[in-house]
Every structure is written in structure tokens, then in C-alpha cells.
C-alpha atoms as a PDB file:
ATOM      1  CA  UNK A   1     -57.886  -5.833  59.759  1.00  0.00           C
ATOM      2  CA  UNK A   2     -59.403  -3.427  57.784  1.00  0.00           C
ATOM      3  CA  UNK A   3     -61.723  -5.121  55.719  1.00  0.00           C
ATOM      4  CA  UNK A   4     -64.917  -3.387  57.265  1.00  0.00           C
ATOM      5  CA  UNK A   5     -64.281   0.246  56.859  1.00  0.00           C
ATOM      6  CA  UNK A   6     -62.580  -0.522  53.734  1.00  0.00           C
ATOM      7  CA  UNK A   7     -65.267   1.564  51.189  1.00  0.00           C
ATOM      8  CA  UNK A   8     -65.254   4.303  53.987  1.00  0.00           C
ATOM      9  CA  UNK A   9     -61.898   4.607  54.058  1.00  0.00           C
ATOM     10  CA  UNK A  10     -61.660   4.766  50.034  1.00  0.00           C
ATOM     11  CA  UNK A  11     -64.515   7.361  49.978  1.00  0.00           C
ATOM     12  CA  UNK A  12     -62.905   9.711  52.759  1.00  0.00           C
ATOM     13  CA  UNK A  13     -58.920   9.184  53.035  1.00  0.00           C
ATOM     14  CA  UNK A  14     -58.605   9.695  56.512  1.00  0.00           C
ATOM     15  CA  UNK A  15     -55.216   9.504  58.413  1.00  0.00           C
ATOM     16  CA  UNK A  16     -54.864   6.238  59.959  1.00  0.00           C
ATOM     17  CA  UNK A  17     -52.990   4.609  62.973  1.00  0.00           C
ATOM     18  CA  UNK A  18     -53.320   1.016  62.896  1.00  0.00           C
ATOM     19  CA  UNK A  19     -51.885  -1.349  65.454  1.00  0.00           C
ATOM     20  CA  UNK A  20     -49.458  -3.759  64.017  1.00  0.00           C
ATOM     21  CA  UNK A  21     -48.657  -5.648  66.645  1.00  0.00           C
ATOM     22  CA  UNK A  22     -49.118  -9.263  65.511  1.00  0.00           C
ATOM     23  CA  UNK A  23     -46.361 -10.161  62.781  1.00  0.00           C
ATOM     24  CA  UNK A  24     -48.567 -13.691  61.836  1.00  0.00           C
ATOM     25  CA  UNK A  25     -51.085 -10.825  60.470  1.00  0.00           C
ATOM     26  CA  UNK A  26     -48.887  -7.959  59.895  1.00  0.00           C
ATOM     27  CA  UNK A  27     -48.077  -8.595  55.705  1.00  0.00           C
ATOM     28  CA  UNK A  28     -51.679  -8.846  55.165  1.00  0.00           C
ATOM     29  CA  UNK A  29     -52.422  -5.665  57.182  1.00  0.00           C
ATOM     30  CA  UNK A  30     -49.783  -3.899  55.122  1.00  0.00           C
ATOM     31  CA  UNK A  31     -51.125  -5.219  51.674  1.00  0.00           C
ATOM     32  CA  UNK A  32     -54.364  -4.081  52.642  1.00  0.00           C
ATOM     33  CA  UNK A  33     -52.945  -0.049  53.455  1.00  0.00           C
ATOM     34  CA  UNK A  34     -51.100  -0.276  50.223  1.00  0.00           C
ATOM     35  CA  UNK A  35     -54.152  -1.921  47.889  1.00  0.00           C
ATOM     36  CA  UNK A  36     -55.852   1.742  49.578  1.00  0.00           C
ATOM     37  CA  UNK A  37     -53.420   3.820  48.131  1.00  0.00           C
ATOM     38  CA  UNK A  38     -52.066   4.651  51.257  1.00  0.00           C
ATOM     39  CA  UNK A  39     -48.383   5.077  52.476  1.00  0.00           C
ATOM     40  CA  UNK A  40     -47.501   3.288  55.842  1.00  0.00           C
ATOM     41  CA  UNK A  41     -45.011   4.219  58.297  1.00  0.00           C
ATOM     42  CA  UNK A  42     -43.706   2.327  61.099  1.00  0.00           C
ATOM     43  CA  UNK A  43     -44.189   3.813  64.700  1.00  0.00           C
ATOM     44  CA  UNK A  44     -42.960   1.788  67.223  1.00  0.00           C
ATOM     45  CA  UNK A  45     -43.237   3.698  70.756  1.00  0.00           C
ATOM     46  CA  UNK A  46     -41.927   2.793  73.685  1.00  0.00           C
ATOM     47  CA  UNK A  47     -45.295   1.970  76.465  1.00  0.00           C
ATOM     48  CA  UNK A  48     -43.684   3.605  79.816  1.00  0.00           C
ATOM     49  CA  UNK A  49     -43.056   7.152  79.859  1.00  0.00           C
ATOM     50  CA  UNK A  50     -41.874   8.467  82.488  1.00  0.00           C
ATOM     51  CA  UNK A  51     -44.585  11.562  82.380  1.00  0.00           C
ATOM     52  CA  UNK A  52     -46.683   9.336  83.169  1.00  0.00           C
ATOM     53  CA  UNK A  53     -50.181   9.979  84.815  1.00  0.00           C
ATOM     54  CA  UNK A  54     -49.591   8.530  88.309  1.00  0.00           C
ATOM     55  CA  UNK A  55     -45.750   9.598  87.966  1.00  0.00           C
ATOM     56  CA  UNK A  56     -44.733   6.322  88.280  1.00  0.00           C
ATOM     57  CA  UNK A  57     -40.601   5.897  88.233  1.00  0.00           C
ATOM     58  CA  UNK A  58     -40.642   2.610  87.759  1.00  0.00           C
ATOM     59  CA  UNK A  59     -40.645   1.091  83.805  1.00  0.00           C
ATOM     60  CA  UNK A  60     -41.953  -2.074  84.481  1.00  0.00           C
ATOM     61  CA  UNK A  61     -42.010  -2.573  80.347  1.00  0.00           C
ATOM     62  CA  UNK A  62     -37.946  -2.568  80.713  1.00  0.00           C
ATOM     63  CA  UNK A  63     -37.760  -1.900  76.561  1.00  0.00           C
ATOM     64  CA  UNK A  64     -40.799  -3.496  75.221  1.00  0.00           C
ATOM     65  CA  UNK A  65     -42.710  -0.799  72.543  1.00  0.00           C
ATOM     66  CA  UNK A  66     -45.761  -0.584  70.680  1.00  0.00           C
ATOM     67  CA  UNK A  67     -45.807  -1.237  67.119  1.00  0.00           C
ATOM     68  CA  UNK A  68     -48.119   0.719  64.826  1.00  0.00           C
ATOM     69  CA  UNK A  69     -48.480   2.244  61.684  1.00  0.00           C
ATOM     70  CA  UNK A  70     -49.259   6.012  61.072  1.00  0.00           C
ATOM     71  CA  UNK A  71     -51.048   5.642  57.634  1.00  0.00           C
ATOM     72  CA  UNK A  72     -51.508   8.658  54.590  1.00  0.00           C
ATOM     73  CA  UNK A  73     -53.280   8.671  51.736  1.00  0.00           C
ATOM     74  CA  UNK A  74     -50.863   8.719  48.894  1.00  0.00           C
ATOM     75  CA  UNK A  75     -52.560  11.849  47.190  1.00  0.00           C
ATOM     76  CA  UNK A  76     -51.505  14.412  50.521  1.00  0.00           C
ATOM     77  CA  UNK A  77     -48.012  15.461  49.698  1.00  0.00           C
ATOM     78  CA  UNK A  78     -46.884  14.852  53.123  1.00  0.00           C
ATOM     79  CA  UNK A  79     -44.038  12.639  54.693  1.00  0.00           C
ATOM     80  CA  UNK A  80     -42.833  11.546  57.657  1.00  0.00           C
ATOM     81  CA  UNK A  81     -39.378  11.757  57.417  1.00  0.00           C
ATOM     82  CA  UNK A  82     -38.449  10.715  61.097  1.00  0.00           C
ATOM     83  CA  UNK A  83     -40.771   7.309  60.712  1.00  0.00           C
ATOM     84  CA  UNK A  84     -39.523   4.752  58.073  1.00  0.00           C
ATOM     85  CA  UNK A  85     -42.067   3.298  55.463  1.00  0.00           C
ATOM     86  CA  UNK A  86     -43.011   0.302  54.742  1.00  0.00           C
ATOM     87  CA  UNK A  87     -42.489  -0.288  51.107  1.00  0.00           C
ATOM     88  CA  UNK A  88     -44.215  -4.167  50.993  1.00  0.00           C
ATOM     89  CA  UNK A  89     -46.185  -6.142  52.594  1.00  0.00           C
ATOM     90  CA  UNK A  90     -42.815  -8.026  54.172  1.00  0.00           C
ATOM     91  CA  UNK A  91     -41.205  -5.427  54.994  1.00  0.00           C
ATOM     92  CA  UNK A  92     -39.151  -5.900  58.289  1.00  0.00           C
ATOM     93  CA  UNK A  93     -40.982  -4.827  61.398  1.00  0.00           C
ATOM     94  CA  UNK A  94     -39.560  -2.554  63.665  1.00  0.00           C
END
């Protein structure tokens, strides 16, 4: 989680990307982006690509993906419009 960068994290506002892989963890992980102020979006890669490093054919991670969360602080006027946000702590995982 994020509980020990948490005053670093209020006194800068970096970007973050969190993993948010485990979904027994993943509400509390969200609770804690939003109690920073932050807005959360869900980024949910797939792990092969096929330009890959050892250009490797073969996607032996048939359609598994990685699930993270690109984080902003709410200040920045940005968006993300092509990654969906995660409004609550339950909101459905990707």
C-alpha cells in the first residue's frame, strides 16, 4: 500500500502508477489514492508484446494483463480519456 510515502506524496503530488493486482487489497488501495486527492485510472496491459526484447513469437500469457492504476493529483487539469476511472473504492476491476 501506500501508507509509507503517504506525507511525501501529499507534500509533492507526483504522478503515480500503482500495481493493483490483488483484488483482496485493491478497495483499500483505491480509498487510500482517493483520501490523497488523487484521481485513479485503470490500466490494465496486456504482459506479451510481441516487440518484445528477444522477439519472441510466442505469447505464452495467452490473454492474461497487468492491472494498474495511473494515478493524478486532482489539482492538474488533466484526464485520461482512453483509461476509465475509478470513482470508489469498489469500483469493478478491469
Amino acid at each position: 500500500m501506500l501508507v509509507g510515502a503517504t506525507e511525501t506524496i501529499r507534500r509533492n503530488r507526483p504522478t503515480l502508477y500503482v500495481g493493483n493486482a490483488m483484488a483482496e487489497h485493491s478497495a483499500a488501495l483505491i480509498g487510500q489514492i482517493l483520501a490523497l486527492d488523487y484521481r485513479a485510472y485503470w490500466h490494465a496491459p496486456p504482459l506479451f508484446s510481441r516487440r518484445n526484447f528477444l522477439d519472441a513469437k510466442g505469447d505464452i500469457f495467452a490473454s492474461m494483463r497487468a492491472v494498474n492504476m495511473l494515478c493524478l493529483p486532482r489539482e492538474r487539469p488533466q484526464s485520461v480519456p482512453h483509461l476509465r476511472e475509478a470513482l470508489a473504492p469498489n469500483d469493478p476491476r478491469p
